[in-house]
C-alpha atoms as a PDB file:
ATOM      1  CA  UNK A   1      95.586 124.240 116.454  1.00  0.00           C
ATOM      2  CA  UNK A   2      98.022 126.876 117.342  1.00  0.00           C
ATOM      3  CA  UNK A   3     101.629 125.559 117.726  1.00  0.00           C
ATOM      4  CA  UNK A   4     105.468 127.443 117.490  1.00  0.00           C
ATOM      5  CA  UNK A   5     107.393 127.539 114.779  1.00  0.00           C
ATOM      6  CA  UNK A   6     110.663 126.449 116.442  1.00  0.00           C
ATOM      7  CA  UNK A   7     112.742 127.530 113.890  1.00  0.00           C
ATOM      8  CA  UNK A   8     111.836 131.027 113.245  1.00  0.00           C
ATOM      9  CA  UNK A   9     110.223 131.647 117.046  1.00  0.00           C
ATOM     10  CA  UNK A  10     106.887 132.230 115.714  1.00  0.00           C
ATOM     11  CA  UNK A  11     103.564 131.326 115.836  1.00  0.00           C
ATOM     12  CA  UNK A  12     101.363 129.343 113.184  1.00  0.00           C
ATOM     13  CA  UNK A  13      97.674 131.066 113.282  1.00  0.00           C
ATOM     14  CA  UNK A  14      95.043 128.829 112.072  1.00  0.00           C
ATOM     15  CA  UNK A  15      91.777 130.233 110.780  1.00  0.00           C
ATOM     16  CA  UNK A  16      90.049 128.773 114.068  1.00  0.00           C
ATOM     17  CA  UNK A  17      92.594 130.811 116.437  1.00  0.00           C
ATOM     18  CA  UNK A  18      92.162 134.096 114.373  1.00  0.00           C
ATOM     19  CA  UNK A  19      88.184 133.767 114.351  1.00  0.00           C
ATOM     20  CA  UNK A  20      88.534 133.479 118.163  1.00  0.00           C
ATOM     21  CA  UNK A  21      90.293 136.801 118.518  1.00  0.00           C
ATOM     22  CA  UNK A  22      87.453 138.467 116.141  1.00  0.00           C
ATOM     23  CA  UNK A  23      84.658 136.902 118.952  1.00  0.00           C
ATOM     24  CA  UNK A  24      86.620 138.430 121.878  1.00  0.00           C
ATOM     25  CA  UNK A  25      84.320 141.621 123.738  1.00  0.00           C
ATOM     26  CA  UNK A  26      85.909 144.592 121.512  1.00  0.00           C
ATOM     27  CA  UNK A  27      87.400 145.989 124.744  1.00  0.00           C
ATOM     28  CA  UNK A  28      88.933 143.297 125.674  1.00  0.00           C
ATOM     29  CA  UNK A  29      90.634 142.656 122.088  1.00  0.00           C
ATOM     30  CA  UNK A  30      91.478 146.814 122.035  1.00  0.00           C
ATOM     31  CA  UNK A  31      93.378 145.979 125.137  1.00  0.00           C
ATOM     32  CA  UNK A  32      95.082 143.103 124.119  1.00  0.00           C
ATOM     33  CA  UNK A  33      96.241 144.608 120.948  1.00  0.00           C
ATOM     34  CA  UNK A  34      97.438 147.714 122.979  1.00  0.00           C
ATOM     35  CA  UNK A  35      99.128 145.645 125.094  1.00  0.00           C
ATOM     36  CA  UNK A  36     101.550 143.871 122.354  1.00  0.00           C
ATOM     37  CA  UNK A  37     101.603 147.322 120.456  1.00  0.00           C
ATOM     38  CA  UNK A  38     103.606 148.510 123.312  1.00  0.00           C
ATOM     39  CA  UNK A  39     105.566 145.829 123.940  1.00  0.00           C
ATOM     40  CA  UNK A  40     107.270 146.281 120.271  1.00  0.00           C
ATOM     41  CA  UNK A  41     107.261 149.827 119.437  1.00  0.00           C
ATOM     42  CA  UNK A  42     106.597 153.467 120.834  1.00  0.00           C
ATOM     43  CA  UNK A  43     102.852 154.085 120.912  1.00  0.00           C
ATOM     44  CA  UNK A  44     103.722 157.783 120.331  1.00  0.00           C
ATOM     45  CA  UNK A  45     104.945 157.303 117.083  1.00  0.00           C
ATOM     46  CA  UNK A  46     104.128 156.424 113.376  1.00  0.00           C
ATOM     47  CA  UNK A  47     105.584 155.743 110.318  1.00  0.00           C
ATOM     48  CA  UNK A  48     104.610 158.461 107.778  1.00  0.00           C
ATOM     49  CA  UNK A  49     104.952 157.165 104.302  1.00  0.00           C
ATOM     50  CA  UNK A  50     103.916 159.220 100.768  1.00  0.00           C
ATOM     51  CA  UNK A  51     102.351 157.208  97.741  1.00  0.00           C
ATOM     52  CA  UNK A  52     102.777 158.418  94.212  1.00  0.00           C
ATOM     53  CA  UNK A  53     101.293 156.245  90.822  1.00  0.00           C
ATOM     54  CA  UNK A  54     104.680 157.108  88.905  1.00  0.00           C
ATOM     55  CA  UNK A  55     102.205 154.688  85.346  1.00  0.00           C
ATOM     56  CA  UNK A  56      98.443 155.035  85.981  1.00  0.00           C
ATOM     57  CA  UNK A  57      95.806 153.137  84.348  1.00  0.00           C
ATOM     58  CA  UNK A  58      95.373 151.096  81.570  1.00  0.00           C
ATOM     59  CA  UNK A  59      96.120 148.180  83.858  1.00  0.00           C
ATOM     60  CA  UNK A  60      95.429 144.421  81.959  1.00  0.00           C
ATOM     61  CA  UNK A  61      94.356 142.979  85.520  1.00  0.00           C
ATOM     62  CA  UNK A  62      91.021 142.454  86.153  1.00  0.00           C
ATOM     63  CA  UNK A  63      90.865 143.369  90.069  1.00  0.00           C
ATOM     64  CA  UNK A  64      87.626 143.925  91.180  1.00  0.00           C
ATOM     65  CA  UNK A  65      88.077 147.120  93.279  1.00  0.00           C
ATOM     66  CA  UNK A  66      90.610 148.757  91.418  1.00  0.00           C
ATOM     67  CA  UNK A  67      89.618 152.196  89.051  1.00  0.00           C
ATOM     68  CA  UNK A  68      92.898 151.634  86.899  1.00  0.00           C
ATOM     69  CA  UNK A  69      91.751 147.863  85.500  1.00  0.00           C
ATOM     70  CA  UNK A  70      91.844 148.116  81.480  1.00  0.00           C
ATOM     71  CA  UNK A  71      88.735 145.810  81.992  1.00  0.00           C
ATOM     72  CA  UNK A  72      86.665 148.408  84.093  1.00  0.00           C
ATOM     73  CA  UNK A  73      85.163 152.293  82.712  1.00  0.00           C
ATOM     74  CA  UNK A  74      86.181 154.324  85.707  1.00  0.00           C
ATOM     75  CA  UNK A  75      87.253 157.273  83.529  1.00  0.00           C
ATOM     76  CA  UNK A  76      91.118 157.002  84.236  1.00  0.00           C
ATOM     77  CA  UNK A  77      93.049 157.194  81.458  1.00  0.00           C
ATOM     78  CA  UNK A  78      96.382 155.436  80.565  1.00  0.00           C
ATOM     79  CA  UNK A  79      99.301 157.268  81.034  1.00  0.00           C
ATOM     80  CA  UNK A  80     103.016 156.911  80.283  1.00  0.00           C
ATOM     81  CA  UNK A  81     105.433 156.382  82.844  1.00  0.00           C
ATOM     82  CA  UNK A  82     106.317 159.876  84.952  1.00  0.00           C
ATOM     83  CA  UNK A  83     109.538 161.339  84.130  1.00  0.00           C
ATOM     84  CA  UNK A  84     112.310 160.866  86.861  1.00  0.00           C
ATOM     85  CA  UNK A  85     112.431 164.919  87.496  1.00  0.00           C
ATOM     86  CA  UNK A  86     109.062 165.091  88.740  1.00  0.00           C
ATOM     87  CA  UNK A  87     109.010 161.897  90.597  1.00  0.00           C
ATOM     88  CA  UNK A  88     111.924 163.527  92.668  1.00  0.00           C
ATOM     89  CA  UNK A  89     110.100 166.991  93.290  1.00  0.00           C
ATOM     90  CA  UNK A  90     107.269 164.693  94.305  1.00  0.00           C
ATOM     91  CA  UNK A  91     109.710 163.124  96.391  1.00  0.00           C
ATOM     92  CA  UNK A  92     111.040 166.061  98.229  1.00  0.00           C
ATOM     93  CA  UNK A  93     107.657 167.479  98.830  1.00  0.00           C
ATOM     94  CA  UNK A  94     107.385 164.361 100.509  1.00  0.00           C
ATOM     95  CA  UNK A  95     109.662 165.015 102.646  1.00  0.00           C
ATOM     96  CA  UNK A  96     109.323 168.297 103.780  1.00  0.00           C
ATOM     97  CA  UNK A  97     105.743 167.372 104.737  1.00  0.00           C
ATOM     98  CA  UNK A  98     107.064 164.518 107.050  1.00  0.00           C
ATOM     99  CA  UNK A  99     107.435 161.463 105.067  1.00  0.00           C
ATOM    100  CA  UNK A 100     109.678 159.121 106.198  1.00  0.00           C
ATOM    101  CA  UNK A 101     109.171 156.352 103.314  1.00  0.00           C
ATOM    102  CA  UNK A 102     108.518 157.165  99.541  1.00  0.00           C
ATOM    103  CA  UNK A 103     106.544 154.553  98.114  1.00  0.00           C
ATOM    104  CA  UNK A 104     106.058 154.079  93.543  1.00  0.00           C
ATOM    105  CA  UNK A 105     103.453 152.097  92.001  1.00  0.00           C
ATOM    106  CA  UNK A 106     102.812 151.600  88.538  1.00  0.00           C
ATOM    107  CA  UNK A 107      99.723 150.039  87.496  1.00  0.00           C
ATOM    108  CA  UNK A 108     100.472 147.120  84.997  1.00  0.00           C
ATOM    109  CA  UNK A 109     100.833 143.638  85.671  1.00  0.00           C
ATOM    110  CA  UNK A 110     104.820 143.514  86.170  1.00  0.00           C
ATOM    111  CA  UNK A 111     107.585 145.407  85.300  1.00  0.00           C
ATOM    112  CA  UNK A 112     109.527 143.934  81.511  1.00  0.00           C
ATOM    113  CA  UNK A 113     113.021 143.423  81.464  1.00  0.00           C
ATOM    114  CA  UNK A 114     113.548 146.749  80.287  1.00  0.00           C
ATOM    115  CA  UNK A 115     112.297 148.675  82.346  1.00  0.00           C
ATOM    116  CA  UNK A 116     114.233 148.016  85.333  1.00  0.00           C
ATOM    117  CA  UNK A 117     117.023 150.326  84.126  1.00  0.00           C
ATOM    118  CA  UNK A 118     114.562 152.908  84.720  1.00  0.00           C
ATOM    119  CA  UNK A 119     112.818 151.671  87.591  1.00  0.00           C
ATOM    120  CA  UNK A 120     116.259 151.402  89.659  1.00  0.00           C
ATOM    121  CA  UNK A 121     117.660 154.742  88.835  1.00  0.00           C
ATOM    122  CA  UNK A 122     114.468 156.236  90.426  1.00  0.00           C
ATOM    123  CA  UNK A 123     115.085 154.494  93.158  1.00  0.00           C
ATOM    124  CA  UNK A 124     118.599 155.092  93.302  1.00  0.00           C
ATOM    125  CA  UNK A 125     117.528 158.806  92.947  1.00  0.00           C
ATOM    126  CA  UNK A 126     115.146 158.941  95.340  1.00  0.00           C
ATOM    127  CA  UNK A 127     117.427 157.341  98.543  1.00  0.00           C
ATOM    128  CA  UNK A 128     119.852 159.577  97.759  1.00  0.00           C
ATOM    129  CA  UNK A 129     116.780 162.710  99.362  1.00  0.00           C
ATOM    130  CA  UNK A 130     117.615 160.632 102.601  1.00  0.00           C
ATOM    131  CA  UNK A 131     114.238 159.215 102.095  1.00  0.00           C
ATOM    132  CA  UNK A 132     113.155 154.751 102.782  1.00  0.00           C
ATOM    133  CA  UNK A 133     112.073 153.542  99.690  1.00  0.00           C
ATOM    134  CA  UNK A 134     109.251 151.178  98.627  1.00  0.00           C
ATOM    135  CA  UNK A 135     108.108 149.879  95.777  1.00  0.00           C
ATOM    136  CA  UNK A 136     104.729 148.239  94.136  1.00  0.00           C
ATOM    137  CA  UNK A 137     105.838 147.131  90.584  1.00  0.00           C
ATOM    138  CA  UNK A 138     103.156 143.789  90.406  1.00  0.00           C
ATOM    139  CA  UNK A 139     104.661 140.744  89.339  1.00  0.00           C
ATOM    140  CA  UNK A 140     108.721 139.899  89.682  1.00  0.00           C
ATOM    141  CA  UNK A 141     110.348 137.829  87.136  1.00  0.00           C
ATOM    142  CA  UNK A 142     113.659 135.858  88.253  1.00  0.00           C
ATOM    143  CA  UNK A 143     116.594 138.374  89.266  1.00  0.00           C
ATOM    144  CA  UNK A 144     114.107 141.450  89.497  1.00  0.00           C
ATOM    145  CA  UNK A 145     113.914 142.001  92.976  1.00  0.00           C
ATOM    146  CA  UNK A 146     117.578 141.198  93.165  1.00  0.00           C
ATOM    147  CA  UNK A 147     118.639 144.305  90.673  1.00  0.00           C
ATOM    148  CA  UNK A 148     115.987 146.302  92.705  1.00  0.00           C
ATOM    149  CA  UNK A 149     117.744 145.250  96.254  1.00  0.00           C
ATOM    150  CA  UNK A 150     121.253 146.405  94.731  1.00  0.00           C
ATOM    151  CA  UNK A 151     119.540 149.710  93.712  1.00  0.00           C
ATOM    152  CA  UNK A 152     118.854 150.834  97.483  1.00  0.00           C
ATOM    153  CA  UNK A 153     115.421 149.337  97.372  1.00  0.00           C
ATOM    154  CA  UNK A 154     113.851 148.898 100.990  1.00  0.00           C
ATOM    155  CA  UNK A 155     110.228 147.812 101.039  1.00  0.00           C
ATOM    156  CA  UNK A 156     108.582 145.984  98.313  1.00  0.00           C
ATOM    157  CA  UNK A 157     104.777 145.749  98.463  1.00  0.00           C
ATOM    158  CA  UNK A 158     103.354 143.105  96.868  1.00  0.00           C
ATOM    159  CA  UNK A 159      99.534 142.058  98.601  1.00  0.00           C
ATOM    160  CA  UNK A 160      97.811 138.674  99.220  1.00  0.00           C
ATOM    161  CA  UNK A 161      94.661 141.117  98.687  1.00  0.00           C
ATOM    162  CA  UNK A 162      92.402 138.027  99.834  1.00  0.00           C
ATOM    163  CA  UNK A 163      92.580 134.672 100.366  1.00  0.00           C
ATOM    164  CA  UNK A 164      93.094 131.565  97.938  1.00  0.00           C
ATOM    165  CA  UNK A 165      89.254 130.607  97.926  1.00  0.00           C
ATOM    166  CA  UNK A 166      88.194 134.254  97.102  1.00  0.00           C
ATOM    167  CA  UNK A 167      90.992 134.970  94.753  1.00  0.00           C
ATOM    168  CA  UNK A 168      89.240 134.130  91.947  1.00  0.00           C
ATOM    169  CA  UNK A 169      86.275 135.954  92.920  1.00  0.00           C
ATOM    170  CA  UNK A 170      88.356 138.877  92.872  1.00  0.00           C
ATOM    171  CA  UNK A 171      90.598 138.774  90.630  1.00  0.00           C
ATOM    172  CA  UNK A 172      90.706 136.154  87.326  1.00  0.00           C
ATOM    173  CA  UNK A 173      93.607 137.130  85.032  1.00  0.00           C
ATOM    174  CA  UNK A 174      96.036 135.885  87.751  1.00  0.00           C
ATOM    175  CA  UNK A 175      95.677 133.284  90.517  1.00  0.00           C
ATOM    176  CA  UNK A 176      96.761 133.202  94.362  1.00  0.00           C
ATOM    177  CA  UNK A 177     100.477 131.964  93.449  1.00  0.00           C
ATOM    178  CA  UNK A 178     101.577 134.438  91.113  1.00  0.00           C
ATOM    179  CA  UNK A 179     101.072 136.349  94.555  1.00  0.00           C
ATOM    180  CA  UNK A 180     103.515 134.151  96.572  1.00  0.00           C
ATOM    181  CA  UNK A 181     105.585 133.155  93.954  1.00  0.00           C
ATOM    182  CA  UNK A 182     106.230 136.940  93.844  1.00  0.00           C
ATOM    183  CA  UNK A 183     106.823 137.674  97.590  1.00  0.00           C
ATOM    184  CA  UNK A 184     109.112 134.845  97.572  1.00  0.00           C
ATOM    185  CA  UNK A 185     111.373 136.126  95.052  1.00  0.00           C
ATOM    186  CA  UNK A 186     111.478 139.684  97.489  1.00  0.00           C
ATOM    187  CA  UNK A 187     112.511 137.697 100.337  1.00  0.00           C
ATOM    188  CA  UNK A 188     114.984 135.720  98.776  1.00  0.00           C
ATOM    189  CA  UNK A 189     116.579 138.935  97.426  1.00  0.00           C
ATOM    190  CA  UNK A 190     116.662 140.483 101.336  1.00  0.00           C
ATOM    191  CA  UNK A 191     114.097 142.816 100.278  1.00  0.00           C
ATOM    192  CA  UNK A 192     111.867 144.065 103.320  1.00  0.00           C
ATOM    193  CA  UNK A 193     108.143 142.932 102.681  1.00  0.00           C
ATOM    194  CA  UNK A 194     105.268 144.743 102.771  1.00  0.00           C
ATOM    195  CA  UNK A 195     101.976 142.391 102.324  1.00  0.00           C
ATOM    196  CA  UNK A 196      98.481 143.146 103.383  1.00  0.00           C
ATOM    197  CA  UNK A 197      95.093 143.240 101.450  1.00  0.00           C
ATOM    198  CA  UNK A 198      91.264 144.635 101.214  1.00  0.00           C
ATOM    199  CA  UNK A 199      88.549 143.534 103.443  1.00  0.00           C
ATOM    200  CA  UNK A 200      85.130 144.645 102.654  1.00  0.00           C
ATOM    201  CA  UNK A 201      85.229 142.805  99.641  1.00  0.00           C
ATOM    202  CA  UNK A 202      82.081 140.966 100.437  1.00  0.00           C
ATOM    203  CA  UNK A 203      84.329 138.519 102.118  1.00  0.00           C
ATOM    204  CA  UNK A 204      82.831 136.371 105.195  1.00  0.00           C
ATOM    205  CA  UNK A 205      84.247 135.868 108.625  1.00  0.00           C
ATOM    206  CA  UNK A 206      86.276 132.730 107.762  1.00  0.00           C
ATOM    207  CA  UNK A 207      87.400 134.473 104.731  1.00  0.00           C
ATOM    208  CA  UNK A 208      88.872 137.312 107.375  1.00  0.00           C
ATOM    209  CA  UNK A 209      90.249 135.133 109.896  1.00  0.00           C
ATOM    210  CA  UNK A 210      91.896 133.079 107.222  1.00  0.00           C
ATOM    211  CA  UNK A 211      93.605 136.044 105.528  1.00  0.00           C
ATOM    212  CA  UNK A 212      94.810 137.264 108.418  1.00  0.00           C
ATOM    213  CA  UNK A 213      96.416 133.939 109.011  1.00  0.00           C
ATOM    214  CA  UNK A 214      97.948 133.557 105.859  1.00  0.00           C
ATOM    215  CA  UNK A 215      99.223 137.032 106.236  1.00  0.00           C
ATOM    216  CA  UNK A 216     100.499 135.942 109.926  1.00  0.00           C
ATOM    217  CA  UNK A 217     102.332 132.747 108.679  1.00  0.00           C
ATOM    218  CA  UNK A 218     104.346 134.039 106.092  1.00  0.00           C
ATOM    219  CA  UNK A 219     108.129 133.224 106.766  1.00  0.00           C
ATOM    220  CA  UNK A 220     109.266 136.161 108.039  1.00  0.00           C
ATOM    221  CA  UNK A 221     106.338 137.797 108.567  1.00  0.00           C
ATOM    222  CA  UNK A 222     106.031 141.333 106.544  1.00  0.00           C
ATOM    223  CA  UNK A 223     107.921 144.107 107.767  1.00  0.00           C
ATOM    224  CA  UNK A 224     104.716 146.456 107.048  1.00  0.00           C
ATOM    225  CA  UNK A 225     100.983 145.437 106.814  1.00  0.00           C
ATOM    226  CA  UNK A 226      98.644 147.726 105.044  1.00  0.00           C
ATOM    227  CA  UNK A 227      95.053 146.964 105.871  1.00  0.00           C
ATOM    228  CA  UNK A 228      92.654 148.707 103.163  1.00  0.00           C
ATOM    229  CA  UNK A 229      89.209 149.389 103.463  1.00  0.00           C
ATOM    230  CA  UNK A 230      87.368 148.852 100.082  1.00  0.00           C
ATOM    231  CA  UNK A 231      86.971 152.083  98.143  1.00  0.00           C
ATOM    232  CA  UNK A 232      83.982 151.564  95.801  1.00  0.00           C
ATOM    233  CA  UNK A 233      84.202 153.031  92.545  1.00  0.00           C
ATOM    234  CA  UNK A 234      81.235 152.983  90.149  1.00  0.00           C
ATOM    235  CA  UNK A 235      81.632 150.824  87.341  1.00  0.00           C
ATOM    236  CA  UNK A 236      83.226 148.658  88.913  1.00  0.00           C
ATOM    237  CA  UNK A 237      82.422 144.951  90.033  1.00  0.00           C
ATOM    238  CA  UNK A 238      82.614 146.149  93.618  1.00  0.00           C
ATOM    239  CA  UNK A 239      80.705 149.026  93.626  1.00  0.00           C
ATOM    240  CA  UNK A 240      77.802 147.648  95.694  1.00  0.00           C
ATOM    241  CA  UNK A 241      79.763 145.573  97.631  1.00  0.00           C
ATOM    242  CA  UNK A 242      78.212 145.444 101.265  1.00  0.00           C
ATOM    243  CA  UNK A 243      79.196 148.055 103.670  1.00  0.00           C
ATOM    244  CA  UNK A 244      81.836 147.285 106.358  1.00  0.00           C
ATOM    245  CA  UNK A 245      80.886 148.603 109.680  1.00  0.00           C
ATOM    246  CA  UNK A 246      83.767 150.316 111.939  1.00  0.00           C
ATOM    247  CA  UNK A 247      84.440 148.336 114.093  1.00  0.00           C
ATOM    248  CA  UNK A 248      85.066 145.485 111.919  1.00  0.00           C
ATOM    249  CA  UNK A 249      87.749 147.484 110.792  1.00  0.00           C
ATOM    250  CA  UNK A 250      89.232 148.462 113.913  1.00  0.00           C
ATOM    251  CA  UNK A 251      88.768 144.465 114.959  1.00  0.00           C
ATOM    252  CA  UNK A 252      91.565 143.605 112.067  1.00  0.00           C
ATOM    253  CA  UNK A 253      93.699 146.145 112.688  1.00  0.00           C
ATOM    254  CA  UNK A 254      94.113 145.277 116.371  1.00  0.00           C
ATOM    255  CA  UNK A 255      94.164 141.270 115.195  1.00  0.00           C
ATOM    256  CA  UNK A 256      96.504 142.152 112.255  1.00  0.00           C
ATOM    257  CA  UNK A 257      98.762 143.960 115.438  1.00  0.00           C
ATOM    258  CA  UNK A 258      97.806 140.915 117.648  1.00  0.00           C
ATOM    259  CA  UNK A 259      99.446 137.934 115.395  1.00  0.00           C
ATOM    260  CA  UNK A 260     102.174 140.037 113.696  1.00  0.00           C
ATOM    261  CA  UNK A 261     103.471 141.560 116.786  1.00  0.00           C
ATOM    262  CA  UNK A 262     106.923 143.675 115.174  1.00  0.00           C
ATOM    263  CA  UNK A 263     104.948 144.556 111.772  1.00  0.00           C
ATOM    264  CA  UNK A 264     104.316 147.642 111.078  1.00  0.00           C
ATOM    265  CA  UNK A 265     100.306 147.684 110.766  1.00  0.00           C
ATOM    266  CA  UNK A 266      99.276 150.666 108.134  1.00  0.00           C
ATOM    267  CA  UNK A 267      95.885 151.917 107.979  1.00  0.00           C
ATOM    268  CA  UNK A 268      95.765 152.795 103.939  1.00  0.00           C
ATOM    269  CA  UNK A 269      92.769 152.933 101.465  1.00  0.00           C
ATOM    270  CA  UNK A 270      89.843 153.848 102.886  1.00  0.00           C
ATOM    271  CA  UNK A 271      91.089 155.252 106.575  1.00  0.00           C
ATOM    272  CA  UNK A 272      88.801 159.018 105.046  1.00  0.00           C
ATOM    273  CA  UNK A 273      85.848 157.042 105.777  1.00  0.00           C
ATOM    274  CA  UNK A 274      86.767 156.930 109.373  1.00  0.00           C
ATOM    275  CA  UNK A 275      86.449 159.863 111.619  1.00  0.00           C
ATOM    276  CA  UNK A 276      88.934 160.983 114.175  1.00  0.00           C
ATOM    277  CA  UNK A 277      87.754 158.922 117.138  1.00  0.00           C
ATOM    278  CA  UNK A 278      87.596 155.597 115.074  1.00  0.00           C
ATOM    279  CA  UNK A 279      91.263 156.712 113.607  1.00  0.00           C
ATOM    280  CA  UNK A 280      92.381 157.168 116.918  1.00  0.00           C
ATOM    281  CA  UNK A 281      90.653 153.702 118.116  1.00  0.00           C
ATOM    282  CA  UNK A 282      93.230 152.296 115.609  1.00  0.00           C
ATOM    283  CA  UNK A 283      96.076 153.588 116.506  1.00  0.00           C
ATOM    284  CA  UNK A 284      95.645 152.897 120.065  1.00  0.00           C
ATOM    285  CA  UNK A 285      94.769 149.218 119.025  1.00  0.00           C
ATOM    286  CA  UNK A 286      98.522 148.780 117.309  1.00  0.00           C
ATOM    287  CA  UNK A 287      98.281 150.833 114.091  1.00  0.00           C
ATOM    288  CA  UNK A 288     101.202 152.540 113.591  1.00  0.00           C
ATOM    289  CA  UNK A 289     101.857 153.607 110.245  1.00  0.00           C
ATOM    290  CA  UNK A 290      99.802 155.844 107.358  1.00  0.00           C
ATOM    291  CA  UNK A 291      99.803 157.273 104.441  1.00  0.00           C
ATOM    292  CA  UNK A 292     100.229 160.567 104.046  1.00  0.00           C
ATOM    293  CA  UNK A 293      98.974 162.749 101.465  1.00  0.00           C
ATOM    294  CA  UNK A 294      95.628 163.613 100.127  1.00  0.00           C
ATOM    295  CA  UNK A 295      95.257 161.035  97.415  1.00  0.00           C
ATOM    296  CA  UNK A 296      96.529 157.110  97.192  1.00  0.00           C
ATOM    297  CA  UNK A 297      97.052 156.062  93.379  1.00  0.00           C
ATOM    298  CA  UNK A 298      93.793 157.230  91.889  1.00  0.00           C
ATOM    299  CA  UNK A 299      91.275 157.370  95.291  1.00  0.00           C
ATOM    300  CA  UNK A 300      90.944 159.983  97.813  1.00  0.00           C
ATOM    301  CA  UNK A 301      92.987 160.287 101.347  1.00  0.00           C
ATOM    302  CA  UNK A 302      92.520 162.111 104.070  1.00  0.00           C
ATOM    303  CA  UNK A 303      93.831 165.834 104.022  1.00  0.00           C
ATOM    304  CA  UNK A 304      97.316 166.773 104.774  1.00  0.00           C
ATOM    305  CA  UNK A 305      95.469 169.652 107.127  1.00  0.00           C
ATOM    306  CA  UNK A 306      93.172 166.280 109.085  1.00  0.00           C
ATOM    307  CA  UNK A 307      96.119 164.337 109.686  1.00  0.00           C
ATOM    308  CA  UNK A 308      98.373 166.961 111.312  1.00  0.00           C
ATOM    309  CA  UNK A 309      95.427 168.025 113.472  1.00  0.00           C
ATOM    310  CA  UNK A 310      94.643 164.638 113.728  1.00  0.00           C
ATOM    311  CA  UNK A 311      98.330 163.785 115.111  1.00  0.00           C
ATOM    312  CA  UNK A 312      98.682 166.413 116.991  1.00  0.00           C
ATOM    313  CA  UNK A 313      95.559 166.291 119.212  1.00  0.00           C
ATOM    314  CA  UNK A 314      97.028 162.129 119.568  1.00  0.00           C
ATOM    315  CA  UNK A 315     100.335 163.558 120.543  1.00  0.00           C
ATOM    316  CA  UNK A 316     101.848 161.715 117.752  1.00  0.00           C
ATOM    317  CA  UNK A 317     104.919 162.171 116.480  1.00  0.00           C
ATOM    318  CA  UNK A 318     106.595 160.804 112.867  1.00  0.00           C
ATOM    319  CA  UNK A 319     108.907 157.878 113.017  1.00  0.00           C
ATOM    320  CA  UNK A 320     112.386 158.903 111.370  1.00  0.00           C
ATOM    321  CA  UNK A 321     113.776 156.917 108.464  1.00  0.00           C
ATOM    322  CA  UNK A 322     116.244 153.783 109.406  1.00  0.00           C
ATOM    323  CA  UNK A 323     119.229 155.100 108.296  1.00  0.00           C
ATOM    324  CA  UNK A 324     120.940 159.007 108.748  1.00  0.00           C
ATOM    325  CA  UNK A 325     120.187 161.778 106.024  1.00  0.00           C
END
């Protein structure tokens, strides 16, 4: 049952409420969704954020989608982490294409104590372009995201990916609360959250509606949602995982927008498999942040060329960064 969280002025979703927004006619729930979205932010903009993979590969997670796992022969090698020069002219491309947010993911299970120094003077580096920061470093020890905060950090994105009775499924060399144990320790340290996960995993409609609820009853709620569509990737576990039709997608991004009202809702992995009108049938359902750029980590985005078309013919315009260059 759906009650209000007195404290914080929000609402608890339970899996029951959630699956009743994913039965509503898919007009109606389009117009619903539209209806919040513009209650909370200017439909005419979006958030345009860059991605870079500053350690690729050679991951010792087992995730079940991902072409980086140690565990899985996708062909990408291990590599070193990138040297701060480039990640800065990475950066500054970046932003002379429009991005508002710079986001750095390494793929390894959590950063070691040593190299925060690092990790911290990128990020140090990289506000100073006049440029939002996130980061996706895996697992926090105690005082990480702390010594990240005092760096200039913004966002830190840490996923649920699924929910606690398909973790497992998906993912064995860590369990569900490593994930919040982790997202705790970035909102403790004041750090702005962004949380989201995969569907088409082979997941079922209660798996859906609960993940969305988790995701919806967090306390606060994430600053930024990125909603993924599975990428399959041969040799991986998921590489026949069932297809996800379209409007399934578009259904969670306009629930996602629904239940988390002032979140930014990012349409991430996976948005190339959608063409312009089903793109735009997101956006006008609440979506209102992507990424920009022609590849995300190791998988393949749309072009730089699509999306300025794309925002152009929707009249779309880029969100600025929070704070002055």
């Amino acid at each position: 049952m759906e009650s209000p969280n007195k404290e914080n002025n929000i609402q608890y979703w339970s899996k029951c409420k959630v699956k009743d927004l994913y039965n509503l006619p898919f007009m109606d729930l389009i117009y619903k969704a539209a209806s919040i979205h513009r209650e909370n932010f200017n439909p005419n903009e979006i958030q345009v954020s860059s991605l870079l993979s500053i350690k690729t590969g050679g991951c010792p997670e087992n995730c079940a989608y991902c072409s980086q796992s140690a565990h899985h022969k996708t062909g990408i090698n291990k590599e070193s982490l990138m040297p701060l020069d480039e990640i800065l002219e990475r950066a500054q491309i970046a932003k002379s294409r429009g991005a508002s947010r710079f986001c750095l993911a390494t793929a390894w299970r959590g950063p070691r104590p040593r190299d925060i120094s690092y990790l911290t003077n990128i990020i140090q580096e990289v506000k100073n372009l006049g440029l939002d920061t996130c980061a996706s470093f895996g697992l926090l020890e105690e005082g990480m995201a702390e010594s990240l905060k005092d760096a200039g950090l913004d966002y830190y994105n840490h996923n649920l990916d699924t929910t606690p009775e398909n973790y497992q499924a998906i993912i064995q060399t860590r369990n569900y609360e490593d994930r919040i144990n982790t997202i705790q320790h970035i909102q403790h340290a004041g750090l702005k959250l962004c949380c989201g996960g995969i569907i088409g995993i082979n997941e079922n409609e209660d798996d859906r509606a609960m993940f969305i609820a988790n995701l919806a009853n967090l306390e606060p709620q994430p600053e930024s949602v990125p909603i993924n569509q599975l990428v399959k990737i041969q040799n991986t576990p998921l590489e026949n995982a069932k297809e996800l039709d379209w409007t399934d997608f578009v259904r969670t991004i306009a629930i996602a927008r629904i239940t988390m009202p002032k979140s930014h809702i990012r349409l991430s992995a996976g948005r190339n498999m959608l063409d312009e009108a089903a793109q735009g049938l997101c956006f006008l359902a609440g979506a209102n942040s992507i990424f920009f750029g022609d590849k995300l980590l190791t998988t393949e985005n749309n072009e730089e060329s699509f999306d300025l078309k794309l925002m152009q013919k929707l009249n779309l315009i880029p969100e600025k960064p929070n704070f002055p260059e």
